[in-house]
C-alpha atoms as a PDB file:
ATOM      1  CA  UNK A   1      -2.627 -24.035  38.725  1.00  0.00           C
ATOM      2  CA  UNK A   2       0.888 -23.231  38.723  1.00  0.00           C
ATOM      3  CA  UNK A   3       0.976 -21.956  35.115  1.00  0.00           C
ATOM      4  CA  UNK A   4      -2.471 -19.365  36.673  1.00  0.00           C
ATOM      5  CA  UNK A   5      -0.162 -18.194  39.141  1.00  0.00           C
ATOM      6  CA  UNK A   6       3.002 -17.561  36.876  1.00  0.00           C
ATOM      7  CA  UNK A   7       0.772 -15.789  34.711  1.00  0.00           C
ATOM      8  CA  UNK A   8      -0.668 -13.328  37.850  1.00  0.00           C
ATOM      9  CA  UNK A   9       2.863 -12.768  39.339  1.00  0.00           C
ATOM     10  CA  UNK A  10       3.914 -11.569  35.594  1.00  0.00           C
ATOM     11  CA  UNK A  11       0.554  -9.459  34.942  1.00  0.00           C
ATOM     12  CA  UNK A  12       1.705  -7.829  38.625  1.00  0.00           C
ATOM     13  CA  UNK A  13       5.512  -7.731  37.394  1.00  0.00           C
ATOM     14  CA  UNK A  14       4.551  -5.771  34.310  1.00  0.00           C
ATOM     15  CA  UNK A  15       1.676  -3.592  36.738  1.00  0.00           C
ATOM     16  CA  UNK A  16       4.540  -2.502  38.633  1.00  0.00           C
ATOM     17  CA  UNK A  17       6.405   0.150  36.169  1.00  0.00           C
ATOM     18  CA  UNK A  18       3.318   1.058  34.874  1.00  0.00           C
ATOM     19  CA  UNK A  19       1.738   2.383  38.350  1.00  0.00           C
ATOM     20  CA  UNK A  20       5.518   3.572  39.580  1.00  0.00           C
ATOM     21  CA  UNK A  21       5.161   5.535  35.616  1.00  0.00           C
ATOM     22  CA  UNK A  22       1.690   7.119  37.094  1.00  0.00           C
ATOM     23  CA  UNK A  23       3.417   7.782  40.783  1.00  0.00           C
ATOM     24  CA  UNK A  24       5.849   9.877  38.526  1.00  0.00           C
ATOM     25  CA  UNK A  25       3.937  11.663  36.557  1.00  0.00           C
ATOM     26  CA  UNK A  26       1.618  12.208  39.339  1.00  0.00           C
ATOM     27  CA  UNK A  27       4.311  13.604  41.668  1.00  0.00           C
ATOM     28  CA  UNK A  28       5.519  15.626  38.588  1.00  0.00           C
ATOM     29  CA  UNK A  29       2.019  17.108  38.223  1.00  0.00           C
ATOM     30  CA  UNK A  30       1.752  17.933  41.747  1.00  0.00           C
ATOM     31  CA  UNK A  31       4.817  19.708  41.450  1.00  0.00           C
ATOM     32  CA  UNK A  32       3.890  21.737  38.706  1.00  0.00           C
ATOM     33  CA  UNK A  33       0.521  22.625  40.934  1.00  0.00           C
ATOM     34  CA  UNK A  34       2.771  23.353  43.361  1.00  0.00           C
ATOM     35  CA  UNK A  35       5.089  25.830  41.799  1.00  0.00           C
ATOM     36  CA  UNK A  36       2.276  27.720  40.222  1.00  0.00           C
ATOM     37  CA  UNK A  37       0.500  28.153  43.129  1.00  0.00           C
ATOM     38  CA  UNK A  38       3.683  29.763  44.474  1.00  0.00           C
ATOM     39  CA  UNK A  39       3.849  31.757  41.943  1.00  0.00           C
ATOM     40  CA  UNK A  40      -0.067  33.045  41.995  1.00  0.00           C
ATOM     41  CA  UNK A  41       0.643  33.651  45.787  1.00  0.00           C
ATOM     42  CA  UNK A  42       4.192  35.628  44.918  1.00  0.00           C
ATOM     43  CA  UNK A  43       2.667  37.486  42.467  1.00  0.00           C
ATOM     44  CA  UNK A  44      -0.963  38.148  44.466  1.00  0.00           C
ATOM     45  CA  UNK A  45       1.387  39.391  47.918  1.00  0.00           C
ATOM     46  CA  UNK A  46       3.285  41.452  45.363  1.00  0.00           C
ATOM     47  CA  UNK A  47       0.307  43.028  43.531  1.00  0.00           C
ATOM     48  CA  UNK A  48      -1.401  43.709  47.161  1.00  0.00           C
ATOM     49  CA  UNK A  49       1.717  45.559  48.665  1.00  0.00           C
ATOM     50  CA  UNK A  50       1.887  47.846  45.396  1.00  0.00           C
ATOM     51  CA  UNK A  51      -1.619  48.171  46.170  1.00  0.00           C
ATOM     52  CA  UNK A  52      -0.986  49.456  49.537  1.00  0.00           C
ATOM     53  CA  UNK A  53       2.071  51.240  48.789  1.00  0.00           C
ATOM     54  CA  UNK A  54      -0.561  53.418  46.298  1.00  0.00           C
ATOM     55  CA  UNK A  55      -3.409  53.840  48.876  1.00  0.00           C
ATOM     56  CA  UNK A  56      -1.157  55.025  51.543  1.00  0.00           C
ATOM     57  CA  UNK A  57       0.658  57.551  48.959  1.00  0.00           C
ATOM     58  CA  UNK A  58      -2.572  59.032  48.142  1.00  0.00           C
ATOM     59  CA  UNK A  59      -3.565  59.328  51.357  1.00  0.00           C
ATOM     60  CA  UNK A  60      -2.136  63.308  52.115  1.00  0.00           C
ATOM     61  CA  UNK A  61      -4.095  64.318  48.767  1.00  0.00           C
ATOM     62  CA  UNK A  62      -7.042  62.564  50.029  1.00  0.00           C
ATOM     63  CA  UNK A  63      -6.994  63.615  53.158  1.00  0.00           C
ATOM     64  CA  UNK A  64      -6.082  67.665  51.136  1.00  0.00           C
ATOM     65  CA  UNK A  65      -9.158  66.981  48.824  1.00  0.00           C
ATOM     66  CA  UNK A  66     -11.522  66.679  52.449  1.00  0.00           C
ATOM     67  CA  UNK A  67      -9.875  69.448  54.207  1.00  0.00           C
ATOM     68  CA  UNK A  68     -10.238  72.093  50.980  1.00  0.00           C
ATOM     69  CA  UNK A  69     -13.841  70.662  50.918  1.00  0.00           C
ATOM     70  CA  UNK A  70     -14.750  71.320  54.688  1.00  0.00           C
ATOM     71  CA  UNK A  71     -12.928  75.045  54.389  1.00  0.00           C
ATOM     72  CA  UNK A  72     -15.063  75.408  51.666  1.00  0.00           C
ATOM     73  CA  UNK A  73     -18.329  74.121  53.310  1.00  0.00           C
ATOM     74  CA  UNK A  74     -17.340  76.288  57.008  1.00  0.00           C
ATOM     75  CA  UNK A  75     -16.697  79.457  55.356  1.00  0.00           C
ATOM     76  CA  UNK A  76     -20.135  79.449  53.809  1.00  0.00           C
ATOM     77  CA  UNK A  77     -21.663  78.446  56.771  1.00  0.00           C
ATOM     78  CA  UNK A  78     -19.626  81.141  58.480  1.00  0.00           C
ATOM     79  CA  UNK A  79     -20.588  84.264  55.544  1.00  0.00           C
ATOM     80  CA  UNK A  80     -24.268  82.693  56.585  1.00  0.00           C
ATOM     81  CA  UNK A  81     -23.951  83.240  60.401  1.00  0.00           C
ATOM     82  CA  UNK A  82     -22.208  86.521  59.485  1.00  0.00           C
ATOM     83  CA  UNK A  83     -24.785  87.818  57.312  1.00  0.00           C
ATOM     84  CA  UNK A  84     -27.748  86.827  59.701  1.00  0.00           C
ATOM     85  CA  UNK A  85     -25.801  88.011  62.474  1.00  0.00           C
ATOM     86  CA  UNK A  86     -25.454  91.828  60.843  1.00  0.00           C
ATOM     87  CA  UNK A  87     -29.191  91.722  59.633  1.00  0.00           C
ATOM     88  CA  UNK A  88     -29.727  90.732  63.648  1.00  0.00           C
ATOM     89  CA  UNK A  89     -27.271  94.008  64.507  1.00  0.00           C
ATOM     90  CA  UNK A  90     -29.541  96.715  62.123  1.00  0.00           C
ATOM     91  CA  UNK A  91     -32.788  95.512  63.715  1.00  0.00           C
ATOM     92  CA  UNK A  92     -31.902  96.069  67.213  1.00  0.00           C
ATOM     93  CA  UNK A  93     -29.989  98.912  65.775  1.00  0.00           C
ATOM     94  CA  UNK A  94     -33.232 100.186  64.889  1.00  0.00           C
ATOM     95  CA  UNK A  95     -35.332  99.350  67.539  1.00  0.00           C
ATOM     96  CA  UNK A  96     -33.153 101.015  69.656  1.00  0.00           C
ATOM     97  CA  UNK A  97     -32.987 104.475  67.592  1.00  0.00           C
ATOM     98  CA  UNK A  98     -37.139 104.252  67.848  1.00  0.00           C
ATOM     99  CA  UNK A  99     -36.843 103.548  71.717  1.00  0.00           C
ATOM    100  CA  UNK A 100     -33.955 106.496  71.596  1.00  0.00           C
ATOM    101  CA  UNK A 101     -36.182 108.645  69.901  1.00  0.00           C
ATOM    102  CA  UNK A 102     -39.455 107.809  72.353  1.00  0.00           C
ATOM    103  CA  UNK A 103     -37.221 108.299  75.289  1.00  0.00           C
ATOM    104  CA  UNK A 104     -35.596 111.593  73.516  1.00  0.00           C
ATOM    105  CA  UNK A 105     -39.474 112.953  72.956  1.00  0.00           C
ATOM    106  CA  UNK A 106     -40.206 111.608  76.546  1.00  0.00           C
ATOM    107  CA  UNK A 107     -37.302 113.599  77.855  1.00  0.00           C
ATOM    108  CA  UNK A 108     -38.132 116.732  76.250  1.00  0.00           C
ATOM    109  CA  UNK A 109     -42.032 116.745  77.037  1.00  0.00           C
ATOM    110  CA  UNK A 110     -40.828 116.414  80.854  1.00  0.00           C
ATOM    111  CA  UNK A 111     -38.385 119.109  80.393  1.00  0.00           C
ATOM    112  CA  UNK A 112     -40.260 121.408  78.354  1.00  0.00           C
ATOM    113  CA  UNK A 113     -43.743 120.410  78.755  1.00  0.00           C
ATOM    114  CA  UNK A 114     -46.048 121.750  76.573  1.00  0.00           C
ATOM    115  CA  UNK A 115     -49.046 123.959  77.759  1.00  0.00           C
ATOM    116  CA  UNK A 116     -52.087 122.425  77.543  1.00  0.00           C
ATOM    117  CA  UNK A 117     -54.819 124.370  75.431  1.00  0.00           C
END
């Protein structure tokens, strides 16, 4: 029985520097994990404020692109309203030359009516 036990407490003597060797290598490897996450998270914050940095400097030609678009766009629209707006103007233009000429004739008969035959 004794010799059993000598031989368990030696097994567990010789367990020892093996599981402090895994601890290590373990603690190394989280380590390593550790520093590249770092680095993934440096270099992700990094690539995210260049990204910003870009979007915001291309904001003013953006924002030049939509304004040149909408000119574009409104001074159709307004040729449009002007054109239907003028063709508006010549018919009541002319409507009012025929009512100037009725009212002219109208005018003249009661002035200078004609004899009747």
């Amino acid at each position: 029985m004794a010799k059993k036990k000598l031989r368990e407490g030696q097994e567990l003597d010789s367990l020892i520097p093996s599981i402090k060797s895994a601890e290590k290598n373990l603690d190394d490897l989280l380590e390593g994990a550790r520093a590249e996450a770092a680095e993934l998270i440096q270099g992700t914050e990094t690539e995210a404020a260049l990204r910003i940095q870009r979007s915001r400097d291309e904001i003013p030609a953006l924002l030049a692109r939509e304004r040149e678009s909408r000119m574009v766009s409104l001074h159709a629209r307004a040729a449009e309203q002007l054109e239907a707006a003028r063709e508006e103007n010549r018919r009541l233009e002319k409507k009012a030359a025929e009512g100037m000429e009725a009212a002219v004739t109208l005018i003249v008969s009661r002035v200078w009516p004609v004899p009747e035959k």
